[in-house]
Protein backbone atom coordinates (compact mmCIF):
# COMPACT_ATOMS: atom_id res chain seq x y z
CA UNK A 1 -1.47 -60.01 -22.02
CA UNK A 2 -2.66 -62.63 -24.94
CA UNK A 3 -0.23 -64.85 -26.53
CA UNK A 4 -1.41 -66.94 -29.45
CA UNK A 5 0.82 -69.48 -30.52
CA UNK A 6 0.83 -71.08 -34.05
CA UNK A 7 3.21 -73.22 -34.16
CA UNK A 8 3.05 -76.42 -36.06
CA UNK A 9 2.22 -79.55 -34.44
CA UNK A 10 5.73 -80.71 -33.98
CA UNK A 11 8.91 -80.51 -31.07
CA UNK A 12 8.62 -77.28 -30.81
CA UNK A 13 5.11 -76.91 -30.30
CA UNK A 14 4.90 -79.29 -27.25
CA UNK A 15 8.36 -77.46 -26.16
CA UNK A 16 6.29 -74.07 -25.79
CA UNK A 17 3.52 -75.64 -23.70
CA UNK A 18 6.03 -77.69 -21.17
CA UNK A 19 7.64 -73.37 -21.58
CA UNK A 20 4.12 -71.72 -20.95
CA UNK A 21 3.53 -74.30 -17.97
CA UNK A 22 6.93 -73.95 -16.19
CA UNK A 23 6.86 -70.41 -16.28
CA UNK A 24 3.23 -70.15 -15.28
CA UNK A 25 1.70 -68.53 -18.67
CA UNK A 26 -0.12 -71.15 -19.50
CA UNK A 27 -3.19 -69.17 -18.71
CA UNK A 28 -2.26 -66.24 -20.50
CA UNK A 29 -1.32 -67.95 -23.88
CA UNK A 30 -3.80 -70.02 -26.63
CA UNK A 31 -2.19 -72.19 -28.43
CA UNK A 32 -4.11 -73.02 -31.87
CA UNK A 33 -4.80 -75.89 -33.28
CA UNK A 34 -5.76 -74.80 -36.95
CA UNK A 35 -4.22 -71.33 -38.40
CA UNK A 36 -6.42 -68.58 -36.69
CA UNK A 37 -9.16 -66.89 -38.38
CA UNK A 38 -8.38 -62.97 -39.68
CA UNK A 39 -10.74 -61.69 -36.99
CA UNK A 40 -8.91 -62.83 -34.01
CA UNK A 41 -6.38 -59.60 -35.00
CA UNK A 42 -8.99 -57.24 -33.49
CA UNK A 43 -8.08 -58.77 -30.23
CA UNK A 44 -4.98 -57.58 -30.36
CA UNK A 45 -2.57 -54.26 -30.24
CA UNK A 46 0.54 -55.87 -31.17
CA UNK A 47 0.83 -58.73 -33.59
CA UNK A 48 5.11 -59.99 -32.91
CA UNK A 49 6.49 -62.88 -35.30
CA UNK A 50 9.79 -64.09 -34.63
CA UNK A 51 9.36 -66.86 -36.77
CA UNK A 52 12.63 -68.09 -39.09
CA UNK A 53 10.61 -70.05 -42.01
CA UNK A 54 7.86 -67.47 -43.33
CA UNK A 55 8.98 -66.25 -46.88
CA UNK A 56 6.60 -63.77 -46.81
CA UNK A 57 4.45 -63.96 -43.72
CA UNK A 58 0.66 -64.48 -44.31
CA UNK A 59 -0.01 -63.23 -40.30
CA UNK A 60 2.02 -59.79 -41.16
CA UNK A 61 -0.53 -59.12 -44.69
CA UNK A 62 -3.40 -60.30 -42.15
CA UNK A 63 -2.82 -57.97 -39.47
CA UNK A 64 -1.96 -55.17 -41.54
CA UNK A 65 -5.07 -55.41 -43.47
CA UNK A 66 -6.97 -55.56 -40.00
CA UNK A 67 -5.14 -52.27 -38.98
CA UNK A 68 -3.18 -54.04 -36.28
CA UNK A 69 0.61 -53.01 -35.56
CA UNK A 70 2.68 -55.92 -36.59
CA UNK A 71 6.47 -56.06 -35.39
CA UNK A 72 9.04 -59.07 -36.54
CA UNK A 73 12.34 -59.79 -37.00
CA UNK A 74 12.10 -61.99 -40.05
CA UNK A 75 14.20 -60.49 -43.28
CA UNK A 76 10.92 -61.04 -45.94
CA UNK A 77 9.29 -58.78 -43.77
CA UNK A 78 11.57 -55.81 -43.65
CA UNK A 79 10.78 -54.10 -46.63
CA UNK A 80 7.18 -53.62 -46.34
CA UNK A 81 7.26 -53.12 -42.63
CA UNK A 82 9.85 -50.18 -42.88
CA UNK A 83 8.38 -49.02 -45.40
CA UNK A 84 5.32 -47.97 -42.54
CA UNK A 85 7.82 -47.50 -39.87
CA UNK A 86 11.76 -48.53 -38.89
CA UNK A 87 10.19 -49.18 -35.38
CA UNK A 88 8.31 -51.95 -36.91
CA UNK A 89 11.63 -54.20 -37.61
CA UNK A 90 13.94 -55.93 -35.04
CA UNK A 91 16.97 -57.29 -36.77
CA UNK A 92 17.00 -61.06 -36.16
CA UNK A 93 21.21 -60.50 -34.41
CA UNK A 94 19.65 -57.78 -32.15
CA UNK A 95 20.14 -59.19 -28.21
CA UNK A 96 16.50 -60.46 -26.63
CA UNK A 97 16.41 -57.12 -24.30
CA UNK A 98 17.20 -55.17 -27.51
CA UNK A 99 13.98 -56.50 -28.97
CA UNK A 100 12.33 -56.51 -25.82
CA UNK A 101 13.25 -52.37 -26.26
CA UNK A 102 12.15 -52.30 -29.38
CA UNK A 103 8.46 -54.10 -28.56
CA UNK A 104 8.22 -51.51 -25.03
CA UNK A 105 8.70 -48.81 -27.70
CA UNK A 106 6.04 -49.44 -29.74
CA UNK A 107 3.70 -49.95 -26.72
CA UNK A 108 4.48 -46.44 -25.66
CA UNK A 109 4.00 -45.09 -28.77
CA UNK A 110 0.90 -42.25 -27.86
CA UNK A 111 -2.16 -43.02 -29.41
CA UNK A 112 -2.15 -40.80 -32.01
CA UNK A 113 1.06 -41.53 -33.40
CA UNK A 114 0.12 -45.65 -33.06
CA UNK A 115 -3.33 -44.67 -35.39
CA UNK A 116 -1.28 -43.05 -37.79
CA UNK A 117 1.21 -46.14 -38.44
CA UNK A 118 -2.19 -47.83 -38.32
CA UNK A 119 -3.60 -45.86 -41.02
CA UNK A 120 0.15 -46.16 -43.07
CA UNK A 121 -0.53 -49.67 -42.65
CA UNK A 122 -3.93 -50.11 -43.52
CA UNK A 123 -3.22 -47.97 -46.72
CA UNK A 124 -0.12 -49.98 -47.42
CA UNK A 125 -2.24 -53.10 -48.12
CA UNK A 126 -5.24 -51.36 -49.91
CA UNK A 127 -3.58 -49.67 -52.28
CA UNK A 128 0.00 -52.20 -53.02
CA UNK A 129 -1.69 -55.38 -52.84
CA UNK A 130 -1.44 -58.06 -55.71
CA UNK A 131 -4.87 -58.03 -55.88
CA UNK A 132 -4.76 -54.06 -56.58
CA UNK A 133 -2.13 -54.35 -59.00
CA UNK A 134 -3.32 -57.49 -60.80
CA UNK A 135 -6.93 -54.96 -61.04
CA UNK A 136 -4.98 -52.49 -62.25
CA UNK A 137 -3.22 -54.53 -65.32
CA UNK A 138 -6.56 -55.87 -66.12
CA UNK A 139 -7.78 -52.46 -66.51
CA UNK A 140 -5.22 -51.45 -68.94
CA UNK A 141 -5.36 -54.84 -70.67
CA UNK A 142 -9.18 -53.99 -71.36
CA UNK A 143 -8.77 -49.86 -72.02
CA UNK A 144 -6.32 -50.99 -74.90
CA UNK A 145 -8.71 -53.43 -76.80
């Protein structure tokens, strides 16, 4: 297991070390300094974010794109993520052993069906970014001159 944490350096970040250290994870868990580059998704299966203050969360775009599964609880994320898969969103009221549930379910996904929400995903961002719809105005903007 691999744990990166991101958190900003404030309380709370030096409240998740002393956490990491008393519950002896502090080996398993890298906590960044400076936001982590794209590439670092490949390491993972999972990408979770329980974070509260993400409007719409950068690391949930980035880990689509890199055709990582990407599970939160935040309410910006909801529509896009169900929109690949309801197993993808916790509701931030659900208990901790609810999510927990919901987290062991994904990981037990078989393989096949985990590269198809993959693939949802990875088409999801290709094909409904900005970028592909600000292309796609441009286009007509110029086919009309």
């Amino acid at each position: 297991l691999l744990l990166l944490a991101y958190p900003k350096k404030n309380q709370y970040f030096f409240q998740l070390k002393d956490l990491a250290l008393s519950i002896g994870l502090q080996k398993n868990i890298i906590f960044l300094e400076n936001t982590p580059p794209p590439e670092i998704y490949w390491l993972a299966d999972l990408v979770i974010s329980f974070s509260k203050k993400e409007t719409l969360s950068m690391v949930m775009l980035e880990a689509l794109t890199c055709g990582r599964l990407f599970f939160s609880t935040h309410q910006s994320t909801k529509i896009i993520l169900e929109s690949i898969s309801p197993l993808l969103y916790g509701k931030e009221t659900q208990s901790v052993n609810a999510l927990a549930n919901s987290v062991e379910q994904l990981f037990d996904l078989p393989s096949r069906q985990k590269q198809a929400l993959t693939k949802n995903a990875v088409h999801l961002m290709q094909n409904y970014s900005w970028q592909k719809k600000s292309d796609l105005l441009m286009k007509e903007i110029l086919t009309l001159e």
